[in-house]
N, C-alpha and C. Protein backbone atom coordinates (compact mmCIF):
# COMPACT_ATOMS: atom_id res chain seq x y z
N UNK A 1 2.00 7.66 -4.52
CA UNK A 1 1.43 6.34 -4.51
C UNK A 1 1.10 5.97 -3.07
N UNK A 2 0.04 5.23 -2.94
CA UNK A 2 -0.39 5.09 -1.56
C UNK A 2 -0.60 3.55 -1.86
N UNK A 3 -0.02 2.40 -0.54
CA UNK A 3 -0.52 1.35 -0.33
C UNK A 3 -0.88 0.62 1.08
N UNK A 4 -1.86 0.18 1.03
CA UNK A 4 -2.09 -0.57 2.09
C UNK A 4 -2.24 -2.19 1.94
N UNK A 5 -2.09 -2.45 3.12
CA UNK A 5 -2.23 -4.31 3.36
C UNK A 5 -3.42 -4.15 3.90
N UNK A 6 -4.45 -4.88 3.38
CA UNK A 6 -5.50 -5.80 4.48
C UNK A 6 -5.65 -6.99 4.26
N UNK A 7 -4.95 -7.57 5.46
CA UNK A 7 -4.87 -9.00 5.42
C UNK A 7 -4.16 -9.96 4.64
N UNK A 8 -3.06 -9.49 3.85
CA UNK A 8 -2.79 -10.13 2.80
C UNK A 8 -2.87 -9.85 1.46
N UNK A 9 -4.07 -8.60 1.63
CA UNK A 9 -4.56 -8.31 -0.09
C UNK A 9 -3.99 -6.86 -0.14
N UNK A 10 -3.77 -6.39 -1.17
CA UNK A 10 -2.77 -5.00 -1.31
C UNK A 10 -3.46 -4.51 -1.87
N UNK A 11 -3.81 -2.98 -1.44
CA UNK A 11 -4.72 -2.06 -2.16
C UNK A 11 -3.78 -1.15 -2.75
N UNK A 12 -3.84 -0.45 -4.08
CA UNK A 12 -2.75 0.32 -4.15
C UNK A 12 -3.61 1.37 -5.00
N UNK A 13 -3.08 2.50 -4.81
CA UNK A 13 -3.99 3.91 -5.62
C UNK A 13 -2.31 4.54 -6.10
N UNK A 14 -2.24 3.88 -7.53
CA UNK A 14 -1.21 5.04 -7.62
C UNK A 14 -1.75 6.28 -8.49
N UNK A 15 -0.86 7.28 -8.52
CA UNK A 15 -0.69 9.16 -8.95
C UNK A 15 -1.68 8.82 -9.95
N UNK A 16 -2.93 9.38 -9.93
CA UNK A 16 -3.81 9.35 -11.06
C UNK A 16 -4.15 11.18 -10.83
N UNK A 17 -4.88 11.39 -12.07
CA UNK A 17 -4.82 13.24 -13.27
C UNK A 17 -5.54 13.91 -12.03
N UNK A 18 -6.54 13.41 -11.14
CA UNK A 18 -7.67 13.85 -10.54
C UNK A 18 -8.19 12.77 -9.49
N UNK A 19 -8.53 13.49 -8.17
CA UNK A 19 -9.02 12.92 -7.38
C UNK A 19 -10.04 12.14 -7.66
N UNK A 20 -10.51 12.08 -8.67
CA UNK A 20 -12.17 11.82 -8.73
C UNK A 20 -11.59 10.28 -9.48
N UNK A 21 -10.44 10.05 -9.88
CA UNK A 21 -10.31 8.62 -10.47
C UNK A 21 -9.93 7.56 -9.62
N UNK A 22 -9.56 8.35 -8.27
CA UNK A 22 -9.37 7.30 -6.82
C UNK A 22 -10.60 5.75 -7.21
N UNK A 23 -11.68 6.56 -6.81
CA UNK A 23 -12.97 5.51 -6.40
C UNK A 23 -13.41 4.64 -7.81
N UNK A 24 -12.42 4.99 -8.81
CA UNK A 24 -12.83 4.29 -10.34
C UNK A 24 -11.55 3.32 -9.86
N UNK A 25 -10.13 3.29 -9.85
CA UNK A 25 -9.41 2.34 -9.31
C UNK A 25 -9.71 1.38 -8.33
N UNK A 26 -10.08 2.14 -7.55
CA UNK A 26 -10.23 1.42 -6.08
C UNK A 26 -11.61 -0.03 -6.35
N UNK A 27 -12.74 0.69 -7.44
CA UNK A 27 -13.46 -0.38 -7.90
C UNK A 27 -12.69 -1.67 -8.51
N UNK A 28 -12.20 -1.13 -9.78
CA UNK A 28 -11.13 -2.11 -10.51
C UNK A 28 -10.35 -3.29 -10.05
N UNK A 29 -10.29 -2.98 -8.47
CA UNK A 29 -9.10 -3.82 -7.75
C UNK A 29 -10.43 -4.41 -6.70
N UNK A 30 -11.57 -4.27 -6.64
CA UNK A 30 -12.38 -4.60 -6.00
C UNK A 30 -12.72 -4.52 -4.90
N UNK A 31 -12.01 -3.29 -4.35
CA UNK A 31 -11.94 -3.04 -2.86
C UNK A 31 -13.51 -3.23 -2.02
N UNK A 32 -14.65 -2.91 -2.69
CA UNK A 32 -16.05 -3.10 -2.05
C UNK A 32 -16.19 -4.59 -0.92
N UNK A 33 -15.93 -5.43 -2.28
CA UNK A 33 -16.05 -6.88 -2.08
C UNK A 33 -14.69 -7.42 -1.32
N UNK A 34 -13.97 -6.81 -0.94
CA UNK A 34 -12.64 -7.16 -0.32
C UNK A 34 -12.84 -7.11 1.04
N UNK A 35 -13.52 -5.37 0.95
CA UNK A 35 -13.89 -5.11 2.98
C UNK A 35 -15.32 -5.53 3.31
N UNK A 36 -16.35 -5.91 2.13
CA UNK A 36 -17.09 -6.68 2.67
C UNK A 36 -17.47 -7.95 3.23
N UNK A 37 -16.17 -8.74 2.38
CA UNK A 37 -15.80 -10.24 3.12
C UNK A 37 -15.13 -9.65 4.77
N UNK A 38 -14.47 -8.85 4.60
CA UNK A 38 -13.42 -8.74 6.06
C UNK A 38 -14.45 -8.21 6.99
N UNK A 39 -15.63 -7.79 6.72
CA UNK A 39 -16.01 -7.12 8.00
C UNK A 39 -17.37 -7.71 8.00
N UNK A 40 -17.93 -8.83 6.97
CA UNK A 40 -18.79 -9.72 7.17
C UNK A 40 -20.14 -9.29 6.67
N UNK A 41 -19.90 -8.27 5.82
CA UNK A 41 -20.99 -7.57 5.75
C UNK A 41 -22.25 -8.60 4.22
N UNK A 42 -23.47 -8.25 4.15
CA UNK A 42 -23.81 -8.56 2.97
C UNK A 42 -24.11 -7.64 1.96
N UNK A 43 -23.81 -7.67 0.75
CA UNK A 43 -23.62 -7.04 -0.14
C UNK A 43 -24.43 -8.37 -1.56
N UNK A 44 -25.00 -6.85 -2.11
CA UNK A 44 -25.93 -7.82 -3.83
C UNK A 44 -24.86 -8.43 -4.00
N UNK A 45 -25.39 -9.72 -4.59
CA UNK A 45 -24.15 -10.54 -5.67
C UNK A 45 -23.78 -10.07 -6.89
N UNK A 46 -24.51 -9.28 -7.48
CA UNK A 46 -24.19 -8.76 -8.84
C UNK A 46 -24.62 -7.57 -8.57
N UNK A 47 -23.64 -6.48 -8.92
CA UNK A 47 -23.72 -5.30 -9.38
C UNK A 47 -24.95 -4.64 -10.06
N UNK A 48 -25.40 -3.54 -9.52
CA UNK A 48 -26.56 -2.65 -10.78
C UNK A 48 -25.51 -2.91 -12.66
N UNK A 49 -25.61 -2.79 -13.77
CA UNK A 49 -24.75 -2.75 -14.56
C UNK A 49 -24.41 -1.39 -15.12
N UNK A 50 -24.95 -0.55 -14.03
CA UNK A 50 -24.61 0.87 -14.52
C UNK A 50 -24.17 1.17 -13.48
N UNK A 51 -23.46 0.60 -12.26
CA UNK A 51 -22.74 0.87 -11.24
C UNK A 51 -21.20 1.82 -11.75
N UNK A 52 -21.20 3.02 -10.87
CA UNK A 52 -20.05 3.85 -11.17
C UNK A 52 -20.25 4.81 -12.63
N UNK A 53 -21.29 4.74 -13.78
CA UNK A 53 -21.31 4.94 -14.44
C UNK A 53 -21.12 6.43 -14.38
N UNK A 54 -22.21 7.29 -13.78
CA UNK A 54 -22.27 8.40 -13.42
C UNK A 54 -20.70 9.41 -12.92
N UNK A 55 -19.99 8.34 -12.16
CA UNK A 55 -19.33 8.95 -11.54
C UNK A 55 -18.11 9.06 -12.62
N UNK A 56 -17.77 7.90 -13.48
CA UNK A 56 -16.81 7.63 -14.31
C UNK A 56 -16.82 8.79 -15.85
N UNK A 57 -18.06 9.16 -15.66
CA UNK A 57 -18.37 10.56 -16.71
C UNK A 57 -18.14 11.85 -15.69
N UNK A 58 -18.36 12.06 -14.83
CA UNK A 58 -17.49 12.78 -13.81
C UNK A 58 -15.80 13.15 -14.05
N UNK A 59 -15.88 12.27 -14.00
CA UNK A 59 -13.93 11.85 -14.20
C UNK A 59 -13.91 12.43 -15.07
N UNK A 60 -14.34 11.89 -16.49
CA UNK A 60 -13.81 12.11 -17.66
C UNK A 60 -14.38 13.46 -18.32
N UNK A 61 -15.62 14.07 -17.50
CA UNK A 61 -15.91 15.64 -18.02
C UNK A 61 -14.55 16.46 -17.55
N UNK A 62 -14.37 15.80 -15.96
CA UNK A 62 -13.55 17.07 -15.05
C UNK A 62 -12.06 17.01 -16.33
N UNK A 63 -11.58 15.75 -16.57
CA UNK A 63 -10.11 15.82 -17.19
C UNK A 63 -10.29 16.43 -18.51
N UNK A 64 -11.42 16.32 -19.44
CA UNK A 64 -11.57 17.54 -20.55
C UNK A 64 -11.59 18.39 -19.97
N UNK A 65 -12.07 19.06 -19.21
CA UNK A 65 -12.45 20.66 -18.98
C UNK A 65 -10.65 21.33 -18.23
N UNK A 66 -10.56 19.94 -17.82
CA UNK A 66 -8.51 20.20 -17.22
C UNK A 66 -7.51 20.00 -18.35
N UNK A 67 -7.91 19.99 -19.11
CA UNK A 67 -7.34 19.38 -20.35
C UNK A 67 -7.40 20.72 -21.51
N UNK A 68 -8.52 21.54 -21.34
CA UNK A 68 -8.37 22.32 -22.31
C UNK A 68 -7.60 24.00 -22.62
């Protein structure tokens, strides 16, 4: 399990099957919009709605094919 503080807000990635489910958590907890307030950046207000999609079938091909 890995955690960090920024600023108050706690990022946490715990033991997930495959590396590739890091950046599907790390969305979930909103980390984008977390370091884009902290470092001032601008970012769309709303998401593509197929944001991560690609990558989240990634995940879930690699854990069948680890799975069988």
């Amino acid at each position: 399990m890995c955690t960090v503080e920024l600023c108050c807000q706690v990022i946490d990635v715990h033991d997930v099957s495959s590396i590739y489910r890091v950046p599907i958590i790390l969305d979930d907890q909103q980390l984008d919009l977390m370091l884009a307030k902290r470092l001032a950046l601008s970012l769309p207000a709303v998401r593509p709605p197929r944001f991560l999609l690609k990558w989240k079938d990634l995940a879930d091909r690699f854990a069948f094919i680890c799975n069988f």
